[in-house]
C-alpha atoms as a PDB file:
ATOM      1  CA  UNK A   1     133.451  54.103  89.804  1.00  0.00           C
ATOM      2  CA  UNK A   2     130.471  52.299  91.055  1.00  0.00           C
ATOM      3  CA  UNK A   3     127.547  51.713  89.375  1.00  0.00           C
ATOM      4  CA  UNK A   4     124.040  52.789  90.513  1.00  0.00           C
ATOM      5  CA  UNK A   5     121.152  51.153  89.828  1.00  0.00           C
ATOM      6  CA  UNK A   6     117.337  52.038  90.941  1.00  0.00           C
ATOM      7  CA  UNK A   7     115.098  49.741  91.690  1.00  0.00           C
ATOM      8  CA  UNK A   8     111.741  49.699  89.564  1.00  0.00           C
ATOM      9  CA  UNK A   9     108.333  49.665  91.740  1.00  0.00           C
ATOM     10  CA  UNK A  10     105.179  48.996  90.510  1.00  0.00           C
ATOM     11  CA  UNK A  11     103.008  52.255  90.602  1.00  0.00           C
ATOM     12  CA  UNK A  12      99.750  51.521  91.575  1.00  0.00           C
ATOM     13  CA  UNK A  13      96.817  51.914  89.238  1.00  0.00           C
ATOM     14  CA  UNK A  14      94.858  54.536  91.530  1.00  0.00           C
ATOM     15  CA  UNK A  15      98.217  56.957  91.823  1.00  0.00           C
ATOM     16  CA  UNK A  16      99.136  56.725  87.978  1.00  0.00           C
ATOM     17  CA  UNK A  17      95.127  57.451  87.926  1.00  0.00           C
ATOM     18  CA  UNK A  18      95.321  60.316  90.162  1.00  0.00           C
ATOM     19  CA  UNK A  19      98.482  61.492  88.348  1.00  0.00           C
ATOM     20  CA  UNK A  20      96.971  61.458  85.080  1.00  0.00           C
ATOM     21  CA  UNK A  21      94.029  63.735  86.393  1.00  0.00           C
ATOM     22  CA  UNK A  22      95.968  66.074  88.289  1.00  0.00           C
ATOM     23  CA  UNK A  23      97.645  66.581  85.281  1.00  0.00           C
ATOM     24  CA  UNK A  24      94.688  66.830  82.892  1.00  0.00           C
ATOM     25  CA  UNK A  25      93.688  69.368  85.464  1.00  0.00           C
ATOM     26  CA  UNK A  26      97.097  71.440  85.482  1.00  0.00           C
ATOM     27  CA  UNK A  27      96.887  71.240  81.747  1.00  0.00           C
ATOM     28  CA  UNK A  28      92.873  72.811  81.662  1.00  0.00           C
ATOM     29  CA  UNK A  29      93.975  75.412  83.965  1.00  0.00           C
ATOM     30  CA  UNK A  30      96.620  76.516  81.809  1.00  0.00           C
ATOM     31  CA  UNK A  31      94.701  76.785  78.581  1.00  0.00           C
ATOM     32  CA  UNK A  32      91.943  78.464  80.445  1.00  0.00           C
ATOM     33  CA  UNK A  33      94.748  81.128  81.972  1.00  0.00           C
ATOM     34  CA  UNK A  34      95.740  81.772  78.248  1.00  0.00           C
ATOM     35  CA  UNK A  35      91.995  81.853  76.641  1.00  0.00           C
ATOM     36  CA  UNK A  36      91.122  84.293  79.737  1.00  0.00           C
ATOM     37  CA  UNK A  37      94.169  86.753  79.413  1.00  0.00           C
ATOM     38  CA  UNK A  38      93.771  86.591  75.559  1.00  0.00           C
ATOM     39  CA  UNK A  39      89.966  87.106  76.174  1.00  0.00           C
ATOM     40  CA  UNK A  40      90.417  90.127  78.450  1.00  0.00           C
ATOM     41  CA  UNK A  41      93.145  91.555  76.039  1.00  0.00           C
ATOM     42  CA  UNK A  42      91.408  91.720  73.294  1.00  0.00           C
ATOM     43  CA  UNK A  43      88.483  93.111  74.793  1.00  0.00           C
ATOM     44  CA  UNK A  44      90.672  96.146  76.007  1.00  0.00           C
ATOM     45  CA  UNK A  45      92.603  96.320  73.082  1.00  0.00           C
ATOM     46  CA  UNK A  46      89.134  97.049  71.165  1.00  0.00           C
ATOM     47  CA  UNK A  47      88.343 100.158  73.621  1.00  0.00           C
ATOM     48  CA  UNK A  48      90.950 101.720  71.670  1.00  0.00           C
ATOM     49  CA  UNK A  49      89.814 104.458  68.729  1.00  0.00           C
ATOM     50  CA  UNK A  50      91.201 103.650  65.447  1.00  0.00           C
ATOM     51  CA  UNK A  51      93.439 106.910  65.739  1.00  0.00           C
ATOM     52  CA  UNK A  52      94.692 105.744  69.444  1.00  0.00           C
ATOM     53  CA  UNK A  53      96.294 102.444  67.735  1.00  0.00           C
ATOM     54  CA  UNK A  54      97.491 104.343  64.464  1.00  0.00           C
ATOM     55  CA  UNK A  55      99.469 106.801  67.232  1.00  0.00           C
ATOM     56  CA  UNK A  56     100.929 103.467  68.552  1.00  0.00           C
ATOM     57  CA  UNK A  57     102.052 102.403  65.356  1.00  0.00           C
ATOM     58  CA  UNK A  58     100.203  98.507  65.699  1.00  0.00           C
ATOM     59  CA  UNK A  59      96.816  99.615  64.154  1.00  0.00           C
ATOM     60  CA  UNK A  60      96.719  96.900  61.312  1.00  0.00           C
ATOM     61  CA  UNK A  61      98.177  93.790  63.826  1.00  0.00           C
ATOM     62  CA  UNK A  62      95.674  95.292  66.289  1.00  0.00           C
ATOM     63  CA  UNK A  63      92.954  95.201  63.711  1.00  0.00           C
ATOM     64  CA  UNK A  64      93.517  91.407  63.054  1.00  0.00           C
ATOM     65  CA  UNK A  65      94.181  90.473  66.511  1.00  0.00           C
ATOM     66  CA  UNK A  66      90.857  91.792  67.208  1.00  0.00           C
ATOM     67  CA  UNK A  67      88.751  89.483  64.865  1.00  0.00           C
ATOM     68  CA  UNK A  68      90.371  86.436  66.269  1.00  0.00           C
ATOM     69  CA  UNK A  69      89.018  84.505  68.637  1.00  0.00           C
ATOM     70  CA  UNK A  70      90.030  84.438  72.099  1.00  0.00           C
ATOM     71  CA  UNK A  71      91.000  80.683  71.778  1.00  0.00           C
ATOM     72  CA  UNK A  72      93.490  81.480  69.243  1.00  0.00           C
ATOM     73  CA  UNK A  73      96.630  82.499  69.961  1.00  0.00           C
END
């Protein structure tokens, strides 16, 4: 069996740079996905009457999901 072996390059300092941002940018789009669907959950969650949720059987984890803020998961 032969071995394989890679060969190292250096990685220039603008691409690791440019990597890092994209990255930090993939990373702050995520997290704004999440806060926005959480956001826009909650807020529809809350249009809900106190006897709609008790019908659905979630009115007390509905209750406290609704005080939370929409950066918490």
């Amino acid at each position: 069996m032969s071995d394989i072996t890679f060969s190292r390059r250096a990685v220039p300092a603008t691409l690791s740079m440019r990597n890092a941002i994209v990255e930090a940018g993939t990373t702050i789009g995520r997290v704004a996905r999440q806060w926005l669907h959480n956001y826009r959950s909650r807020r529809e969650l809350a249009t809900y009457s106190r006897h709609e949720r008790a019908d659905l059987n979630f009115a007390a984890e509905a209750d406290a999901e609704l005080i939370k803020p929409f950066w918490e998961a």
